[in-house]
N, C-alpha and C. Protein backbone atom coordinates (compact mmCIF):
# COMPACT_ATOMS: atom_id res chain seq x y z
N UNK A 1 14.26 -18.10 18.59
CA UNK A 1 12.94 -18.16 17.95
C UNK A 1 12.49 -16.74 17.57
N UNK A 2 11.99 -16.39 16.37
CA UNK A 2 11.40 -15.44 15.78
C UNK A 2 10.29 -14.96 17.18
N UNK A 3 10.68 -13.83 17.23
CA UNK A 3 9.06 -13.21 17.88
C UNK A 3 8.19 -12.93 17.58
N UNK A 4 7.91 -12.58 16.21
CA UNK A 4 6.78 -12.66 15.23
C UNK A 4 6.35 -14.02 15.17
N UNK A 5 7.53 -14.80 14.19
CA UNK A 5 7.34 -15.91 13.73
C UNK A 5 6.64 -16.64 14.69
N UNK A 6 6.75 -16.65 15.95
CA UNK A 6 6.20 -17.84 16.76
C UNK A 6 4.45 -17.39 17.08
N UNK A 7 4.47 -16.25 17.10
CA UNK A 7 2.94 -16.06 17.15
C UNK A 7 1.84 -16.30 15.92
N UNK A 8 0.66 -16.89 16.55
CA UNK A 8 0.04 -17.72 15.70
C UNK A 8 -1.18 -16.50 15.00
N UNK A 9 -1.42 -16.68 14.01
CA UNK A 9 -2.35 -15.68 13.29
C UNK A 9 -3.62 -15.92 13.34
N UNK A 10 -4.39 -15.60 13.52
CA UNK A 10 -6.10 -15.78 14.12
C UNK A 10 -6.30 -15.05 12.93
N UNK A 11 -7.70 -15.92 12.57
CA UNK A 11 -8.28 -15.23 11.09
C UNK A 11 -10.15 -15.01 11.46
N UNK A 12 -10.53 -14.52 11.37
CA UNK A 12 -12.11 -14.17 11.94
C UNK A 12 -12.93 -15.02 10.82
N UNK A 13 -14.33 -14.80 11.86
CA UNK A 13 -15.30 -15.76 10.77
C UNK A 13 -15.36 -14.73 9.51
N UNK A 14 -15.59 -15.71 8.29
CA UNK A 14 -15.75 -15.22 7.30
C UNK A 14 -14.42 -14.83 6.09
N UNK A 15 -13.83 -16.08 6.76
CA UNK A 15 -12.01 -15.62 6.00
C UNK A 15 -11.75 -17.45 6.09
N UNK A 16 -11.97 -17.74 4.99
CA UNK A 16 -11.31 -19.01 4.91
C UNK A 16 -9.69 -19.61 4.33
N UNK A 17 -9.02 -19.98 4.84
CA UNK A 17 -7.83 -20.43 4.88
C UNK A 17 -7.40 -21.75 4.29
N UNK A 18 -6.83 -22.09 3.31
CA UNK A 18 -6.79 -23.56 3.05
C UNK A 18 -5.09 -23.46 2.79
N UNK A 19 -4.49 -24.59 3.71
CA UNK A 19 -2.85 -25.04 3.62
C UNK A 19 -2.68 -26.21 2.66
N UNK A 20 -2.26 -26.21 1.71
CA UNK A 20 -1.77 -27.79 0.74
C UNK A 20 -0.50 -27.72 0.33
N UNK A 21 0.28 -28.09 1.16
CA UNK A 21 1.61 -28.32 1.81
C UNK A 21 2.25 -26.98 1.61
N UNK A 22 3.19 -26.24 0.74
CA UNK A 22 3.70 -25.06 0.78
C UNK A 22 2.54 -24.00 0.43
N UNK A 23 1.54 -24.09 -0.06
CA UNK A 23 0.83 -23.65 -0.67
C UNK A 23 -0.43 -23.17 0.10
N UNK A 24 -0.66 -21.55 0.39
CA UNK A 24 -1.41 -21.14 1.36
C UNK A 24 -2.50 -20.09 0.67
N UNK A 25 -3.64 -20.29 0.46
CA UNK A 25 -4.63 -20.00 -0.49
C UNK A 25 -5.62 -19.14 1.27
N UNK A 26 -6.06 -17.75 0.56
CA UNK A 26 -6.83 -16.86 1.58
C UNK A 26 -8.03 -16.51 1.12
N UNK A 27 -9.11 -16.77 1.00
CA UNK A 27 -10.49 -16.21 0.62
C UNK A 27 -11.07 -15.56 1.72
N UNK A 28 -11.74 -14.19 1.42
CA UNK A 28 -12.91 -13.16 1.80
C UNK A 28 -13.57 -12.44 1.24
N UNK A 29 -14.19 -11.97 2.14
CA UNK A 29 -14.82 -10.97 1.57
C UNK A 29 -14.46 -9.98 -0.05
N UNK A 30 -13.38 -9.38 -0.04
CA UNK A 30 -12.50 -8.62 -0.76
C UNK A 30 -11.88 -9.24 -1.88
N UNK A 31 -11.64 -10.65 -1.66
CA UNK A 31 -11.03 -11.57 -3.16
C UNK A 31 -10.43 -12.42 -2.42
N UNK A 32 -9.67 -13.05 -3.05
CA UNK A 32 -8.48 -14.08 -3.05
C UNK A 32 -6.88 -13.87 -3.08
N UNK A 33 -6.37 -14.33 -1.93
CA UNK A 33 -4.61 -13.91 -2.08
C UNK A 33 -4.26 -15.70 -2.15
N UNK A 34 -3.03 -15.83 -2.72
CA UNK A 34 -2.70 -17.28 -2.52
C UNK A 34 -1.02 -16.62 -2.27
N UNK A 35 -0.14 -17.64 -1.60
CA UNK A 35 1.23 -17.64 -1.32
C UNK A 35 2.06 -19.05 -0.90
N UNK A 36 3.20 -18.63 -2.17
CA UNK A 36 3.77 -20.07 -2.44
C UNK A 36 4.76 -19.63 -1.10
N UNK A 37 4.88 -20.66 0.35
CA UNK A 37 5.13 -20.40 1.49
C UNK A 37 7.04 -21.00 1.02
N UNK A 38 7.82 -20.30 1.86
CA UNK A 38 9.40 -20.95 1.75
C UNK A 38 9.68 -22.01 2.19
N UNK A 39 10.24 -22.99 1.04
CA UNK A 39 10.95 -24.52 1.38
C UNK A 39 11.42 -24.87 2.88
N UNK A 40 11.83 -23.82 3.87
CA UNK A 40 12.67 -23.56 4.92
C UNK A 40 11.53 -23.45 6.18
N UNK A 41 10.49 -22.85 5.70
CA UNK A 41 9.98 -22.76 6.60
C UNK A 41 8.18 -23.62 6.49
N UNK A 42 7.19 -24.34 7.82
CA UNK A 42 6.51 -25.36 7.65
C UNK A 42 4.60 -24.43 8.22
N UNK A 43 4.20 -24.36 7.31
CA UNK A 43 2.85 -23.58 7.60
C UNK A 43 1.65 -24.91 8.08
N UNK A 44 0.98 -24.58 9.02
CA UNK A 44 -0.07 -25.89 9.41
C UNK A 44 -0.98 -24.80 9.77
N UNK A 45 -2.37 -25.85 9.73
CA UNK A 45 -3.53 -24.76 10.08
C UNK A 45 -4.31 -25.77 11.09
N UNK A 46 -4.73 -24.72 12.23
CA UNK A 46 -5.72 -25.20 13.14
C UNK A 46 -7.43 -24.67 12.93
N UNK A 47 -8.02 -25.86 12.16
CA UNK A 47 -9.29 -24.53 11.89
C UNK A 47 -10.15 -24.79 13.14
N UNK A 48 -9.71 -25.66 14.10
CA UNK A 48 -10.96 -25.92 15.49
C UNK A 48 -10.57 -24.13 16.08
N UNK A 49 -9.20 -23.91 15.86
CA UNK A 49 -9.12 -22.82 17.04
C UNK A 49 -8.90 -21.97 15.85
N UNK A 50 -9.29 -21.71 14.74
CA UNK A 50 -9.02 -20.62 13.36
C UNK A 50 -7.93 -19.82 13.62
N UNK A 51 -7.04 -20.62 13.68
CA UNK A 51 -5.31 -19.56 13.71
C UNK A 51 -4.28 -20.78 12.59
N UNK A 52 -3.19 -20.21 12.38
CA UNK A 52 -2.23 -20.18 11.18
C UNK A 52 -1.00 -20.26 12.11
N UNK A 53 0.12 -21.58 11.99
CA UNK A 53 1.01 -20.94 12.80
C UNK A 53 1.84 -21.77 11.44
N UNK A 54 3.18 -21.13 11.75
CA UNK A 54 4.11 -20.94 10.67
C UNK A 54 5.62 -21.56 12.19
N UNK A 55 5.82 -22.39 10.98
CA UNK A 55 7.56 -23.35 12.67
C UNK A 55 8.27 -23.25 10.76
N UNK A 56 9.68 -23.07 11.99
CA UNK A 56 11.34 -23.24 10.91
C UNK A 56 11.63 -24.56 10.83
N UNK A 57 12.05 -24.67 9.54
CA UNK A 57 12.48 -26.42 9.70
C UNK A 57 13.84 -26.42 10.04
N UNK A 58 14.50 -25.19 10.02
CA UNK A 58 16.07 -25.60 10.90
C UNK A 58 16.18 -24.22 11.15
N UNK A 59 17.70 -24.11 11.76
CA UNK A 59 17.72 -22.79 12.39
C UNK A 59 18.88 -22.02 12.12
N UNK A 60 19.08 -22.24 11.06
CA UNK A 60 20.39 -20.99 9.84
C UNK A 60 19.53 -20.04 9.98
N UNK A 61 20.31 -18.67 9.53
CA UNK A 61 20.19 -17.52 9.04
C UNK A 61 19.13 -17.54 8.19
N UNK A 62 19.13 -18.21 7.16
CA UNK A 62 17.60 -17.81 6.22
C UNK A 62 16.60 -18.27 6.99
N UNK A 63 16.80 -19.52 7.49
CA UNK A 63 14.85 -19.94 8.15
C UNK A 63 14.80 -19.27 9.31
N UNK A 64 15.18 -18.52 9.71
CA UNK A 64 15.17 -17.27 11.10
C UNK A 64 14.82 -16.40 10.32
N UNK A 65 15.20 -15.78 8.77
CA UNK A 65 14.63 -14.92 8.31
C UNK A 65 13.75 -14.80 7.85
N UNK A 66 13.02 -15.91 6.99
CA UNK A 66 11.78 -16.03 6.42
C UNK A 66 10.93 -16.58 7.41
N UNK A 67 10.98 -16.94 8.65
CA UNK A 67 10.18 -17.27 9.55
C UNK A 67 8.75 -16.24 9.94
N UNK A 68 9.70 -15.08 10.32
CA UNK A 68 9.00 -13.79 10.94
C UNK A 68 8.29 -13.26 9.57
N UNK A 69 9.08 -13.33 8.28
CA UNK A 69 8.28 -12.47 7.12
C UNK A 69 7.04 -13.37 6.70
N UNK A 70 7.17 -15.02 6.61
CA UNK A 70 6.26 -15.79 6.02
C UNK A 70 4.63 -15.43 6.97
N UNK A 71 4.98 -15.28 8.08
CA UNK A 71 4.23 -15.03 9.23
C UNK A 71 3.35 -13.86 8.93
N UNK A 72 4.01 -12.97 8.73
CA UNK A 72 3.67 -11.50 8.51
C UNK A 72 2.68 -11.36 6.90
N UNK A 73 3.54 -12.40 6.02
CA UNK A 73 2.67 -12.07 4.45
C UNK A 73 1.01 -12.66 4.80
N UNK A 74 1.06 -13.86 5.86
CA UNK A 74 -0.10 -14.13 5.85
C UNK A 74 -0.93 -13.52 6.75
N UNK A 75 -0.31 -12.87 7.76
CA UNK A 75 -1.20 -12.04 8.49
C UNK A 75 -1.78 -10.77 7.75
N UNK A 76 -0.77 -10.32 6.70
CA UNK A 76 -1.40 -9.20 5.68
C UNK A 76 -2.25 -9.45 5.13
N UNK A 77 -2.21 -10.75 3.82
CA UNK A 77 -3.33 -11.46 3.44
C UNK A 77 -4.26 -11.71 4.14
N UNK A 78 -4.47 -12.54 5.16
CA UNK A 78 -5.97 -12.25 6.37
C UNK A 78 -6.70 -10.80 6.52
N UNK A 79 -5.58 -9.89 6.91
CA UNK A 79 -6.07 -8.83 6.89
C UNK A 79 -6.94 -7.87 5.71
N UNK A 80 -6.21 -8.18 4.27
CA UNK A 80 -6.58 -7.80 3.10
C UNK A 80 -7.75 -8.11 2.78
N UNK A 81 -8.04 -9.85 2.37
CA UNK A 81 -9.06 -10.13 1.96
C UNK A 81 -10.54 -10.01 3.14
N UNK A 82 -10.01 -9.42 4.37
CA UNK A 82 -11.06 -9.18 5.41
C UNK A 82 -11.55 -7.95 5.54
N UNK A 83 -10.84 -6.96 5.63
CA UNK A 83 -10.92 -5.41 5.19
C UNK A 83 -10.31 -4.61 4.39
N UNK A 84 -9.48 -4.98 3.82
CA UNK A 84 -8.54 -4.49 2.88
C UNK A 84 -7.63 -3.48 3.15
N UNK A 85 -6.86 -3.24 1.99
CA UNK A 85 -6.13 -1.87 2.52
C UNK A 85 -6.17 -1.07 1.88
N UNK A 86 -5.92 0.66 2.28
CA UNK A 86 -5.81 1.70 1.56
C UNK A 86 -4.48 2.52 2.04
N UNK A 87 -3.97 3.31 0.78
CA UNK A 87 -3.37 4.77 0.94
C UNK A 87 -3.82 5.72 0.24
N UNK A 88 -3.67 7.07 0.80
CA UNK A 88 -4.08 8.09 0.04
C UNK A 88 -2.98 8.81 -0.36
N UNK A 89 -3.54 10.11 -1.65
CA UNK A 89 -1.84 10.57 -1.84
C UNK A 89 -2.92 12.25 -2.18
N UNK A 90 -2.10 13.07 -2.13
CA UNK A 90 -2.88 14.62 -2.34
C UNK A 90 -2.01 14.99 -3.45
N UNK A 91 -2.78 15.64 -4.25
CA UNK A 91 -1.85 16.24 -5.50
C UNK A 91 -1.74 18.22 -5.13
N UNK A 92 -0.80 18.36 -4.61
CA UNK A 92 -0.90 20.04 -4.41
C UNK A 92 0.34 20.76 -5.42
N UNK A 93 -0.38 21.96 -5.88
CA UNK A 93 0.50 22.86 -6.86
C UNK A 93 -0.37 23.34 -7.82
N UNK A 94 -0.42 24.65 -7.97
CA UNK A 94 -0.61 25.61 -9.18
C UNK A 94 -1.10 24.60 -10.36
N UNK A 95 -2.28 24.76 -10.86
CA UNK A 95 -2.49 23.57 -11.92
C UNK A 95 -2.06 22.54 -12.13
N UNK A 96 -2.12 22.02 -11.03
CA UNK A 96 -1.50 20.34 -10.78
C UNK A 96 -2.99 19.86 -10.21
N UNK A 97 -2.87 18.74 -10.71
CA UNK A 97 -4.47 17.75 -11.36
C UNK A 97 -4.62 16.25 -11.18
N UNK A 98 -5.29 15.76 -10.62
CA UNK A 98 -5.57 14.65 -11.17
C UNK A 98 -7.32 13.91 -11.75
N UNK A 99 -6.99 13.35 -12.25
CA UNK A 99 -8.68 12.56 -12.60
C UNK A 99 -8.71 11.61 -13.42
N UNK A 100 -9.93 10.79 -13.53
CA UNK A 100 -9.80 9.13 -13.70
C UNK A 100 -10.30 9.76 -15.23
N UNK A 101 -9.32 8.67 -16.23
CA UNK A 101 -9.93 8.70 -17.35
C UNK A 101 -10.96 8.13 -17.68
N UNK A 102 -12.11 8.86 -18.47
CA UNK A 102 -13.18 8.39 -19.24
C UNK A 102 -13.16 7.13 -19.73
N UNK A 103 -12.37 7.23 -20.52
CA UNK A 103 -13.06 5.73 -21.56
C UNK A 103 -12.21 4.94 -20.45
N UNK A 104 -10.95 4.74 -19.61
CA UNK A 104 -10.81 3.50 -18.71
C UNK A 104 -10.88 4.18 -17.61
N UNK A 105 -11.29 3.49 -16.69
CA UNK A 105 -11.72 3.83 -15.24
C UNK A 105 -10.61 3.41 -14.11
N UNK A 106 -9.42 2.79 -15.27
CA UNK A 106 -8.42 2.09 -13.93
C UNK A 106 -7.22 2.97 -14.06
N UNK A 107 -6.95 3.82 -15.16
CA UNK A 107 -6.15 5.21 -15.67
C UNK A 107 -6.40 6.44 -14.71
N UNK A 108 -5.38 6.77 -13.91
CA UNK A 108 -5.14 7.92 -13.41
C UNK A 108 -4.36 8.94 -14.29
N UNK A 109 -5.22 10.26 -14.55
CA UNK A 109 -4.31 10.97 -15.70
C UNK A 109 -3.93 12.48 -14.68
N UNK A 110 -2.83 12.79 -14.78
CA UNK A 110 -1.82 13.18 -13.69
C UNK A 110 -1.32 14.44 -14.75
N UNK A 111 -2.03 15.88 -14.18
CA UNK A 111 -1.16 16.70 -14.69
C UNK A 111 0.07 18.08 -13.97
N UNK A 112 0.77 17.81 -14.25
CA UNK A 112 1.95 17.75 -13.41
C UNK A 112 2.75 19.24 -13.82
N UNK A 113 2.37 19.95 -14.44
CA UNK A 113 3.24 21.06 -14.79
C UNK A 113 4.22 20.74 -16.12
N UNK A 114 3.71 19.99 -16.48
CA UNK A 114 4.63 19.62 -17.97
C UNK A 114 3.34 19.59 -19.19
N UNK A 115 4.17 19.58 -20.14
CA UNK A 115 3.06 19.66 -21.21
C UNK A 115 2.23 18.29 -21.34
N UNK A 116 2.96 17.64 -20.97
CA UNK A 116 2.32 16.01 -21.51
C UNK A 116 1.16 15.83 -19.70
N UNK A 117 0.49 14.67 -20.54
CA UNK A 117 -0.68 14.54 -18.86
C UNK A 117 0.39 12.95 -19.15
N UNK A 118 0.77 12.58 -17.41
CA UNK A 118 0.89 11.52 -17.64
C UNK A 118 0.20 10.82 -17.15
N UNK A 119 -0.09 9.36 -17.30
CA UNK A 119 -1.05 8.45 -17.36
C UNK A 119 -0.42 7.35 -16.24
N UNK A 120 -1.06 6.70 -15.69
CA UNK A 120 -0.44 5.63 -14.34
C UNK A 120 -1.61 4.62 -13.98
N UNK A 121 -1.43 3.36 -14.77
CA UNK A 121 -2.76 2.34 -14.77
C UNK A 121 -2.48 1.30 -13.80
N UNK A 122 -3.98 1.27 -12.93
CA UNK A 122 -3.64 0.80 -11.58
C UNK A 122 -4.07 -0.95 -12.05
N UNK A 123 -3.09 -1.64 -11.56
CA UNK A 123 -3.28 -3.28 -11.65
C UNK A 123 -4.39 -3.69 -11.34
N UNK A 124 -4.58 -4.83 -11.81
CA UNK A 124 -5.81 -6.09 -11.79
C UNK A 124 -5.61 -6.20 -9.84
N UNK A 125 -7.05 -6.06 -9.63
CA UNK A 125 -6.89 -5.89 -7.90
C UNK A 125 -6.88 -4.84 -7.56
N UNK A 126 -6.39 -4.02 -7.51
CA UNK A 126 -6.43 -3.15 -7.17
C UNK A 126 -7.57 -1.49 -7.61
N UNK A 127 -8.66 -0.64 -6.92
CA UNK A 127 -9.63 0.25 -7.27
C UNK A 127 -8.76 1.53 -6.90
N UNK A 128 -9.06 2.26 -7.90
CA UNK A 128 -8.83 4.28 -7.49
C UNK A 128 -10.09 5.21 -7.18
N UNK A 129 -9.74 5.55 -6.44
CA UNK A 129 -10.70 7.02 -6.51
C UNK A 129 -10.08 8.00 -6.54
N UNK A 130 -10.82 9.09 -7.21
CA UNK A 130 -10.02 11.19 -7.21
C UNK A 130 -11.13 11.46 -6.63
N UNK A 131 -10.87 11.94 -5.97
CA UNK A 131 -11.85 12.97 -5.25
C UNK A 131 -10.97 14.97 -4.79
N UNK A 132 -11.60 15.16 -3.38
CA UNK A 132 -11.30 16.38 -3.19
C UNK A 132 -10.79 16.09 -1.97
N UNK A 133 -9.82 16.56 -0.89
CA UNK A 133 -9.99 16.71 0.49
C UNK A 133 -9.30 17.84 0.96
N UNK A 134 -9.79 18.46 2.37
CA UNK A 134 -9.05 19.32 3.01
C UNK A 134 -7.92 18.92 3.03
N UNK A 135 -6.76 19.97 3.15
CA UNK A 135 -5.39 18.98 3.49
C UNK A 135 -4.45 20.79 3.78
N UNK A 136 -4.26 20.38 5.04
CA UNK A 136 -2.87 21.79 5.19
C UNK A 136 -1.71 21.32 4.85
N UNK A 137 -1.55 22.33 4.21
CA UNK A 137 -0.04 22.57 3.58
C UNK A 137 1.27 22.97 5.07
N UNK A 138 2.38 22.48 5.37
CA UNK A 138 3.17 23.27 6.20
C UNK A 138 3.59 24.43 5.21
N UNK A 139 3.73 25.33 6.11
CA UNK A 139 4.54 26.81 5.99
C UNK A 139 3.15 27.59 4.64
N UNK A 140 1.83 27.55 4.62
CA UNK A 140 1.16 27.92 3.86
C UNK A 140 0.00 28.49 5.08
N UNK A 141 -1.01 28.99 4.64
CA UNK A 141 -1.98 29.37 5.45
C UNK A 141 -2.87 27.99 6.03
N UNK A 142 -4.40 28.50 5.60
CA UNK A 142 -5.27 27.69 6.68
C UNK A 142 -5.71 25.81 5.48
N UNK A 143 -6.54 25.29 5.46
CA UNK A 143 -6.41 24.39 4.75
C UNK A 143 -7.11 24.33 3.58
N UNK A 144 -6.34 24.33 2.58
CA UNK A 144 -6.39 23.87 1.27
C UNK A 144 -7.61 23.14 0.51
N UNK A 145 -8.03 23.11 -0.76
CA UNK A 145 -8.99 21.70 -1.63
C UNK A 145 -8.24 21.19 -2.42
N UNK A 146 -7.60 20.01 -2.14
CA UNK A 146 -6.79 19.51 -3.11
C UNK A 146 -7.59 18.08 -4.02
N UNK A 147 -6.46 17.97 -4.29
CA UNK A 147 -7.09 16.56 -5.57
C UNK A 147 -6.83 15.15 -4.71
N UNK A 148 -7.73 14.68 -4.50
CA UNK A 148 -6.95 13.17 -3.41
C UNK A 148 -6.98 11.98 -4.35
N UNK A 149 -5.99 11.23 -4.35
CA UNK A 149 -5.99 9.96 -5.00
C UNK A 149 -6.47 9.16 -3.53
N UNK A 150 -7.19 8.16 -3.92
CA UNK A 150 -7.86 6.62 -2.76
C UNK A 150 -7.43 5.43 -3.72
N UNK A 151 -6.37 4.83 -2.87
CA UNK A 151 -5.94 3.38 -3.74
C UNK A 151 -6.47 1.99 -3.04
N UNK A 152 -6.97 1.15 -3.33
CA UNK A 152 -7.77 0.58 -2.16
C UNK A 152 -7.47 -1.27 -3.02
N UNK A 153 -7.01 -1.79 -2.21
CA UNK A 153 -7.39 -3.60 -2.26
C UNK A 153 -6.70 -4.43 -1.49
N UNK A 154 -7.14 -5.84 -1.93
CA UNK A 154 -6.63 -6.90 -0.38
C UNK A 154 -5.28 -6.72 -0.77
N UNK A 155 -4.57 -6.74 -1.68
CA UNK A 155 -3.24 -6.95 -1.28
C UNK A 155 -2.26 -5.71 -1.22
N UNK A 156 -1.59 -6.10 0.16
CA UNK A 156 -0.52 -5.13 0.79
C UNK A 156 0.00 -4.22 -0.45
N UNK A 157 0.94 -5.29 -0.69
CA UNK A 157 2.05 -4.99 -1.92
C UNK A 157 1.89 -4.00 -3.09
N UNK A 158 0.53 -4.95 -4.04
CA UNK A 158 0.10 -4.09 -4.50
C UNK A 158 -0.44 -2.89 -4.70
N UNK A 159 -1.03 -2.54 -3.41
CA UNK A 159 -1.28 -1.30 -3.17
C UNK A 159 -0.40 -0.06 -2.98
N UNK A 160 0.95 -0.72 -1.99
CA UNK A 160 1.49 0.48 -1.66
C UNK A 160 2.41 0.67 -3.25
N UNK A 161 2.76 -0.50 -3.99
CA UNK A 161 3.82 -0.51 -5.23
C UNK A 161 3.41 0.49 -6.22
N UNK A 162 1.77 0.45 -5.97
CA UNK A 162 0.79 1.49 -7.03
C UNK A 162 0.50 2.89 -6.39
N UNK A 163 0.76 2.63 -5.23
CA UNK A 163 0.68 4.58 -4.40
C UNK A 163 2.32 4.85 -4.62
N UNK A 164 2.96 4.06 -4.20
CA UNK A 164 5.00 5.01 -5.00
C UNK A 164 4.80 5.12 -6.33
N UNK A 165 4.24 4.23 -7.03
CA UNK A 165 4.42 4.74 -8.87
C UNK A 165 3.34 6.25 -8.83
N UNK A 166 2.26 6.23 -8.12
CA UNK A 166 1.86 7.86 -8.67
C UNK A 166 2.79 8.77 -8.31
N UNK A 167 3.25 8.49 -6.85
CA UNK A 167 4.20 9.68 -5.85
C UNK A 167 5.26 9.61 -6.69
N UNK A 168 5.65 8.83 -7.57
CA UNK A 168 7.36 8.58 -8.26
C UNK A 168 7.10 9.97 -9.31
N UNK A 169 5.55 9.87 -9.73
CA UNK A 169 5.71 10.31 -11.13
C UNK A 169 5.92 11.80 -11.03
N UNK A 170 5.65 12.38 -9.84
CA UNK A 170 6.33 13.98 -9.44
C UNK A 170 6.27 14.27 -7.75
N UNK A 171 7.44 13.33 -7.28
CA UNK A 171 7.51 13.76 -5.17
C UNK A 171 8.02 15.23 -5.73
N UNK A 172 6.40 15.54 -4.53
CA UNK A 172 6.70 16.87 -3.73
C UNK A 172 7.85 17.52 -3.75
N UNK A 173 8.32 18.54 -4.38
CA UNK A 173 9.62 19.22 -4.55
C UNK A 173 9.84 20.47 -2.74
N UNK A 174 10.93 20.45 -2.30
CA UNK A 174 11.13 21.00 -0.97
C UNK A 174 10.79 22.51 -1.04
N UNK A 175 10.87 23.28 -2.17
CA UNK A 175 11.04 25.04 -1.98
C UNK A 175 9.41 25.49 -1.65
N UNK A 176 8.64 24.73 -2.76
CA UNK A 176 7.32 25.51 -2.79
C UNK A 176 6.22 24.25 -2.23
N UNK A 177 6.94 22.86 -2.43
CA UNK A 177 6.00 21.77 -1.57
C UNK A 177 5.31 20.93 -2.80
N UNK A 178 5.11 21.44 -4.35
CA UNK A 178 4.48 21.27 -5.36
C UNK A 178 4.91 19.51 -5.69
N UNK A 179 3.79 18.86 -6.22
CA UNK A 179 3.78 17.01 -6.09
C UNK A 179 2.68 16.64 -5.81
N UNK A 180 3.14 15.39 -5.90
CA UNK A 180 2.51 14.08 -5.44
C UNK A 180 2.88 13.93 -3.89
N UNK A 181 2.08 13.65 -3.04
CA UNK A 181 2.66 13.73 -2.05
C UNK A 181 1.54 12.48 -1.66
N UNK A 182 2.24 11.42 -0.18
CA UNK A 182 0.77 10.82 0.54
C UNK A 182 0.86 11.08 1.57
N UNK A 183 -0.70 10.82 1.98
CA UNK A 183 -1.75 11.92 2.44
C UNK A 183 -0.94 12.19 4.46
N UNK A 184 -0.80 12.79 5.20
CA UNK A 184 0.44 13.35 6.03
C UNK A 184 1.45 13.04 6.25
N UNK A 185 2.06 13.15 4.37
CA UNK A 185 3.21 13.05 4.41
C UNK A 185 4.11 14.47 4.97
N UNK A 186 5.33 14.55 5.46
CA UNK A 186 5.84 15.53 6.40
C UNK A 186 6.93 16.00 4.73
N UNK A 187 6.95 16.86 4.07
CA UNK A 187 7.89 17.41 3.29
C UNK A 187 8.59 18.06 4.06
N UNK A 188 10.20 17.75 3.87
CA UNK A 188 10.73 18.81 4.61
C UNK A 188 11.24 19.98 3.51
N UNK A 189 11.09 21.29 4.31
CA UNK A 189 11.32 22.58 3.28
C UNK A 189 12.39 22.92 3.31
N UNK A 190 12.64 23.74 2.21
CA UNK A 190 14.01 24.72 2.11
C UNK A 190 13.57 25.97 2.06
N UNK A 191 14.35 27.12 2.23
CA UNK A 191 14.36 28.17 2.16
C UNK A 191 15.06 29.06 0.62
N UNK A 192 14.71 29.24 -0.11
CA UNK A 192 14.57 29.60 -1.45
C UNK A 192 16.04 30.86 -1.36
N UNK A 193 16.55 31.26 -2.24
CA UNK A 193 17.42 32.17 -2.30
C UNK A 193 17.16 33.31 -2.22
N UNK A 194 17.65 34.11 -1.29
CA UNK A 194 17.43 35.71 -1.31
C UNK A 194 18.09 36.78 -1.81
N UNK A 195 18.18 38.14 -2.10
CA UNK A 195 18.81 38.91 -2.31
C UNK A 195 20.05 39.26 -1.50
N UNK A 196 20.56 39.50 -1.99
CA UNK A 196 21.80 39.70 -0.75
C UNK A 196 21.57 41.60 -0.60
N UNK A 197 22.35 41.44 0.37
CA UNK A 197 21.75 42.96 1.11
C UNK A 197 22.83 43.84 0.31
């Protein structure tokens, strides 16, 4: 038996849950997640005791595997549409930038040390913020004002899929640390070439 899988998911007041047979629909506060649940595996809801439990309909290799994950998507979803989720990402380097475009507000415009600004539009669901935050640099002095990206909504997925596409569009390079980076992320450094004696 899954050790995830067998534990039952408790959802708090104010998070309604509706099961119609594979089909597992999450309302809160934050929006709506729905999830088409696996053929393999059997979702039932107890709303006297407000928990979610998720049983295998046999016991191969796949319904042992989607057991523990089906379990987990809906415990994310509970979690999402109840408080949601965030990551942050810091933009550090020599005229390296970020800020929300004017005329759209869901456009992060990203300038990166290249001539072009590139542009990275955050999905339906998902909110940005730029702001400022302290943030130390390793192997630099005391702490920094950098540019902070805030990616924020109920769903997991989407969120983190839209914090790797900014970090994709320039990770933190190792010599000088310069990128996209999220927020204590650990860069590991190199040591740059020296003169020879």
């Amino acid at each position: 038996m899954s050790r995830i899988g067998k534990q039952p998911v408790d959802y708090p007041a104010g998070v309604e849950v509706k099961v119609n047979g594979q089909k597992v629909e999450v309302k809160g506060a934050k929006g709506t997640l729905s999830l088409d649940a696996h053929s393999h595996v059997l979702v039932s809801l107890d709303a006297a005791g407000r928990k979610v439990n998720v049983t295998r309909k046999g016991d191969d290799r796949l319904s042992r595997s989607v057991h523990g994950l089906t379990r987990t998507l809906i415990a994310n979803m509970i979690e999402g549409v109840h408080k949601g989720f965030e990551r942050r990402l810091v933009v550090y380097g020599l005229g390296y930038k970020a800020e929300l475009d004017k005329k759209d507000k869901r456009n992060v415009l990203l300038k990166l040390g290249f001539a072009n600004i590139k542009s990275v539009r955050a999905p339906d669901g998902v909110t940005v913020e730029v702001g400022e935050t302290g943030y130390k640099i390793e192997g630099g002095g005391g702490e920094e004002k950098l540019a902070c990206i805030t990616v924020r909504g109920a769903d997991k997925q989407q969120v983190g899929q839209y914090a790797a596409e900014l970090r994709a569009a320039q990770p933190a390079e190792p010599y000088q640390g310069k990128g996209v980076r999220y927020f204590g992320e650990n860069v590991r450094r190199k040591e740059g070439k020296t003169k020879g004696a």
